[in-house]
N, C-alpha and C. Protein backbone atom coordinates (compact mmCIF):
# COMPACT_ATOMS: atom_id res chain seq x y z
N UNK A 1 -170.22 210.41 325.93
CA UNK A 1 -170.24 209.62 327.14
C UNK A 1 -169.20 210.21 328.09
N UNK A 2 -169.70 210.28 329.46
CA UNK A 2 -168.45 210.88 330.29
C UNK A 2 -168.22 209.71 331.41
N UNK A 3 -166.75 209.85 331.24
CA UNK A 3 -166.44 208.77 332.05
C UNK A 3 -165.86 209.11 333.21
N UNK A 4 -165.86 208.52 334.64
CA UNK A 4 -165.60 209.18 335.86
C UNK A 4 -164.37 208.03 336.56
N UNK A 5 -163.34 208.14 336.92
CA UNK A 5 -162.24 207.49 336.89
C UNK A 5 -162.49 208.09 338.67
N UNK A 6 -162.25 206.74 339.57
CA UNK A 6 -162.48 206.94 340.45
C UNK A 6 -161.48 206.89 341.67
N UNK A 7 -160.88 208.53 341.57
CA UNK A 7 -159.33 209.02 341.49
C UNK A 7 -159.47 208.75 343.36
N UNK A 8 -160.51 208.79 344.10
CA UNK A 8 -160.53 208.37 345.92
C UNK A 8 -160.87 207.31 346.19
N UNK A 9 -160.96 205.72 345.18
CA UNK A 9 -161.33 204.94 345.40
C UNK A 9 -160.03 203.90 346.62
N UNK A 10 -160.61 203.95 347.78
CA UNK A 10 -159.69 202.83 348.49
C UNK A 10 -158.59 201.76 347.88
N UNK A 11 -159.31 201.22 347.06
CA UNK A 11 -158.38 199.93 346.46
C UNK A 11 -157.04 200.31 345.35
N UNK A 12 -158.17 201.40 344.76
CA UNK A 12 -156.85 202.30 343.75
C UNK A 12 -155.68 202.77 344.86
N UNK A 13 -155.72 203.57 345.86
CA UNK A 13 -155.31 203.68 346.28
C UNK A 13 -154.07 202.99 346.89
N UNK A 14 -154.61 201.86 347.44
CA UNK A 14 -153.74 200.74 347.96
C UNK A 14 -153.08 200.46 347.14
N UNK A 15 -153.22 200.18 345.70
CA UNK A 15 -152.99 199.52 344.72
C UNK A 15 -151.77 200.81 344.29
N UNK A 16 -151.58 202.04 344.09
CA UNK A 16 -150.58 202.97 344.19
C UNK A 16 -150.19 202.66 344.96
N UNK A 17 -150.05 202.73 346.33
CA UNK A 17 -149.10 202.45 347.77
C UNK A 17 -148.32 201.89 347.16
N UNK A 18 -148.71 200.30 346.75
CA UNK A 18 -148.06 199.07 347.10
C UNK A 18 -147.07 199.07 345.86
N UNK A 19 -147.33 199.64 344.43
CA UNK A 19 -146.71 200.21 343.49
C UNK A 19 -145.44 200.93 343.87
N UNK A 20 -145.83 202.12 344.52
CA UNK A 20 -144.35 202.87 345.26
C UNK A 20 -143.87 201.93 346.19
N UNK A 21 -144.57 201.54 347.15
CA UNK A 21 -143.48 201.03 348.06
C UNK A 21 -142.47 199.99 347.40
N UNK A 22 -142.79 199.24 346.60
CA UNK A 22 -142.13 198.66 345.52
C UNK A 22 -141.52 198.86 344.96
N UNK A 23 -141.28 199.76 344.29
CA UNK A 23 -140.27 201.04 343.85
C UNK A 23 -139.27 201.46 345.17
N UNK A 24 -139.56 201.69 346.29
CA UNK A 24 -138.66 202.18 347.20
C UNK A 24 -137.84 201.54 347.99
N UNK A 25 -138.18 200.19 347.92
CA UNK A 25 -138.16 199.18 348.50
C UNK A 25 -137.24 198.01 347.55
N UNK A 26 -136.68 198.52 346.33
CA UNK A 26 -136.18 197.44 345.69
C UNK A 26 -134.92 197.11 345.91
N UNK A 27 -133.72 198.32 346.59
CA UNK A 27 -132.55 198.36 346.85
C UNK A 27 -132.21 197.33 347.95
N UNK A 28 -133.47 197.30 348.79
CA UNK A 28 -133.40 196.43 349.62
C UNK A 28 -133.75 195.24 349.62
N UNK A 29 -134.54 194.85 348.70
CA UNK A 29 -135.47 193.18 348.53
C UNK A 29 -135.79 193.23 347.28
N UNK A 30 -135.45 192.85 346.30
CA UNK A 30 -136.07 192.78 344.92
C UNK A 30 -136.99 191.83 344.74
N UNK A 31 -136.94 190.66 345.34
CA UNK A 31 -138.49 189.91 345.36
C UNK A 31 -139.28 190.28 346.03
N UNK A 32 -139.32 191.09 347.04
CA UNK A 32 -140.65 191.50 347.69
C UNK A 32 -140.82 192.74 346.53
N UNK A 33 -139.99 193.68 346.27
CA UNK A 33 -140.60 194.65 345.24
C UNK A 33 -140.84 194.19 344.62
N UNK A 34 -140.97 193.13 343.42
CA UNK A 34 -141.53 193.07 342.47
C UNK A 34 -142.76 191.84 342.94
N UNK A 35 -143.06 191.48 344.01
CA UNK A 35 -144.39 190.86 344.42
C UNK A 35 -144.99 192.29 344.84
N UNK A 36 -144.37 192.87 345.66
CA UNK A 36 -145.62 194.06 346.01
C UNK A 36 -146.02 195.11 344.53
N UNK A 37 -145.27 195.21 343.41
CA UNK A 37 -145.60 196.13 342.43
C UNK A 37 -146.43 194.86 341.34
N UNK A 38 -146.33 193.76 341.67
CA UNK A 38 -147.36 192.67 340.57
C UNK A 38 -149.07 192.73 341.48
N UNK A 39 -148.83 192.64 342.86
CA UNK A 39 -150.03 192.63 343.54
C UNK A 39 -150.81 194.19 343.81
N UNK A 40 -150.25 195.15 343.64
CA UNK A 40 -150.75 196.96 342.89
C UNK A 40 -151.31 196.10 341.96
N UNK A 41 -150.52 195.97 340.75
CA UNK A 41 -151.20 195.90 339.38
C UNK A 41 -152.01 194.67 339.46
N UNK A 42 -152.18 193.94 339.81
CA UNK A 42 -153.56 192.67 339.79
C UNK A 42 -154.57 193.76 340.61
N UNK A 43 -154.46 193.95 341.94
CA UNK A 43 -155.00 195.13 342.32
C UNK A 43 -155.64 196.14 341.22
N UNK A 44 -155.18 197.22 340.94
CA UNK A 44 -155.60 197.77 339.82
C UNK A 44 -156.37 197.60 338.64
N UNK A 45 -155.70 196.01 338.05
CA UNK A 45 -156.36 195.91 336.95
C UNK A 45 -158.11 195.60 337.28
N UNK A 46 -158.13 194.85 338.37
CA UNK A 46 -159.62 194.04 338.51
C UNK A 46 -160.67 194.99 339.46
N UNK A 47 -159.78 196.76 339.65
CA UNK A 47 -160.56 197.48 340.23
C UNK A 47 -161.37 197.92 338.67
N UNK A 48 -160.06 198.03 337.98
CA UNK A 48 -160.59 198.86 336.58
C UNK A 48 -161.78 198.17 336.03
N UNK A 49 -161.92 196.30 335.83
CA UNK A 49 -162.48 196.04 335.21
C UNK A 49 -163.92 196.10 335.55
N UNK A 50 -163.75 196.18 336.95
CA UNK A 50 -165.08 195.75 337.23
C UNK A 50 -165.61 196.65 337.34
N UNK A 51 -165.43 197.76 336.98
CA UNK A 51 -165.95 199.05 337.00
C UNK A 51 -166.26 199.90 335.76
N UNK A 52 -166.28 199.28 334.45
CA UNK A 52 -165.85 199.87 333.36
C UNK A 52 -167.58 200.10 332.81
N UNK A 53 -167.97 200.72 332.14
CA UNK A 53 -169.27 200.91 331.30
C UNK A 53 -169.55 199.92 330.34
N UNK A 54 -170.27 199.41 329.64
CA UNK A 54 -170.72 198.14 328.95
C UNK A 54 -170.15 198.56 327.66
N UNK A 55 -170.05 199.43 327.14
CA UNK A 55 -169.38 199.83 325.81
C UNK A 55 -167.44 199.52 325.71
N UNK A 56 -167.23 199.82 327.44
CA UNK A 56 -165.77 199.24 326.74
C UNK A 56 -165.52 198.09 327.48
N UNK A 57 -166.33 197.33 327.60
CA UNK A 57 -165.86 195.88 327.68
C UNK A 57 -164.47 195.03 327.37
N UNK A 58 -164.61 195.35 326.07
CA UNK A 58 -163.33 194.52 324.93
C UNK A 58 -162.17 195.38 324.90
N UNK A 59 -162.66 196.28 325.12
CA UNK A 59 -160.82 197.03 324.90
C UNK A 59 -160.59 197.17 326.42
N UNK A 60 -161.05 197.11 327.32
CA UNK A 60 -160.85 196.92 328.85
C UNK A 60 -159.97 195.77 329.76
N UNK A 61 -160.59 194.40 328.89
CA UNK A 61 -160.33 193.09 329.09
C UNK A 61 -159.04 192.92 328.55
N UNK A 62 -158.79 193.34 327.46
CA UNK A 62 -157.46 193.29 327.20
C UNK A 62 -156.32 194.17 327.38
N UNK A 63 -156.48 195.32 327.51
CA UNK A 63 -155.60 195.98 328.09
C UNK A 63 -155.70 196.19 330.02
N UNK A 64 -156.34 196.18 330.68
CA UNK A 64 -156.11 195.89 331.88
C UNK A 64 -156.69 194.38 332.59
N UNK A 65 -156.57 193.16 331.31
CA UNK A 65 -156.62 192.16 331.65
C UNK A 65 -155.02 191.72 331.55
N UNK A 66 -154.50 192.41 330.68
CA UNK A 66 -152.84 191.69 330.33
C UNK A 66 -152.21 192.54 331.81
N UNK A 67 -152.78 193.77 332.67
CA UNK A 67 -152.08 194.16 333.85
C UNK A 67 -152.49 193.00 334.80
N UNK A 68 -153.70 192.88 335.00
CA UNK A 68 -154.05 191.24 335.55
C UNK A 68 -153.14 190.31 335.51
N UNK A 69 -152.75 190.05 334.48
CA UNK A 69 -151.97 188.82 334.26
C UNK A 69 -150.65 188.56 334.02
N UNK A 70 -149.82 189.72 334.24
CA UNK A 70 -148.85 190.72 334.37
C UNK A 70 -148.44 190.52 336.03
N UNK A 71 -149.52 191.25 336.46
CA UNK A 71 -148.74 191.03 337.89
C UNK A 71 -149.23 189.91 338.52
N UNK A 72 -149.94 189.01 338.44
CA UNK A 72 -149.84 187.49 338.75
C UNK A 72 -149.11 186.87 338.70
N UNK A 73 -148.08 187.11 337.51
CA UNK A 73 -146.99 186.43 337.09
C UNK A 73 -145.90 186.97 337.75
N UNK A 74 -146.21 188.26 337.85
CA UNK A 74 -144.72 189.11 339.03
C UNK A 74 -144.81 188.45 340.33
N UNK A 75 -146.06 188.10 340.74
CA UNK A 75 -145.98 187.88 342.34
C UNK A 75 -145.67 186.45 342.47
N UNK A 76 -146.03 185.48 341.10
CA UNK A 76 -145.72 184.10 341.15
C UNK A 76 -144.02 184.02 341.05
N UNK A 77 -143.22 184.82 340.29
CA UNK A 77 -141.91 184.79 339.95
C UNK A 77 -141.45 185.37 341.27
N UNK A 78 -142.07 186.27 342.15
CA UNK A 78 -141.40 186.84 343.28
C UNK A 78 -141.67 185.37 344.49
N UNK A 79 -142.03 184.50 344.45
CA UNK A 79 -142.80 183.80 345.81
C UNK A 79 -141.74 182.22 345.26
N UNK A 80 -141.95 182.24 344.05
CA UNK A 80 -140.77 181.08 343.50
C UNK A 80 -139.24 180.77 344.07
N UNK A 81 -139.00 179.44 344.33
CA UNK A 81 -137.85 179.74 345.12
C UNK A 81 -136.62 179.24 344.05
N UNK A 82 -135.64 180.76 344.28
CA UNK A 82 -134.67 180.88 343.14
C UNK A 82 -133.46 179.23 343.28
């Protein structure tokens, strides 16, 4: 089976941006970096899933379902007021 990882896809894309800028951006705001690097990875994960071949279903769901639910929880802990 060949699998095609869809390295010019727009959303992937965004979903890197918002990853680095997050990263570059932490010296200065650590709750916005870690909301913008949880909303990449929710990003990411639900580009991956919905895109995956019927054979990897189950190992899909759980490993880029826990990035799903991963950065949901980053952007909920970043928006929370300390």
């Amino acid at each position: 089976m060949i699998l095609s990882i869809p390295l010019f896809s727009p959303l992937l894309l965004v979903a890197a941006a918002l990853m680095a800028i997050g990263l570059l951006i932490y010296p200065l705001s650590a709750r916005l970096s870690v909301a913008s690097i949880g909303a990449g990875s929710v990003i990411m994960g639900a580009v991956v899933l919905t895109g995956l071949p019927e054979g990897f279903k189950i190992q899909a769901a759980i490993l880029f379902g826990m990035a799903v639910v991963v950065g949901g929880w980053m952007m909920f802990i970043a928006i929370k007021k300390g």
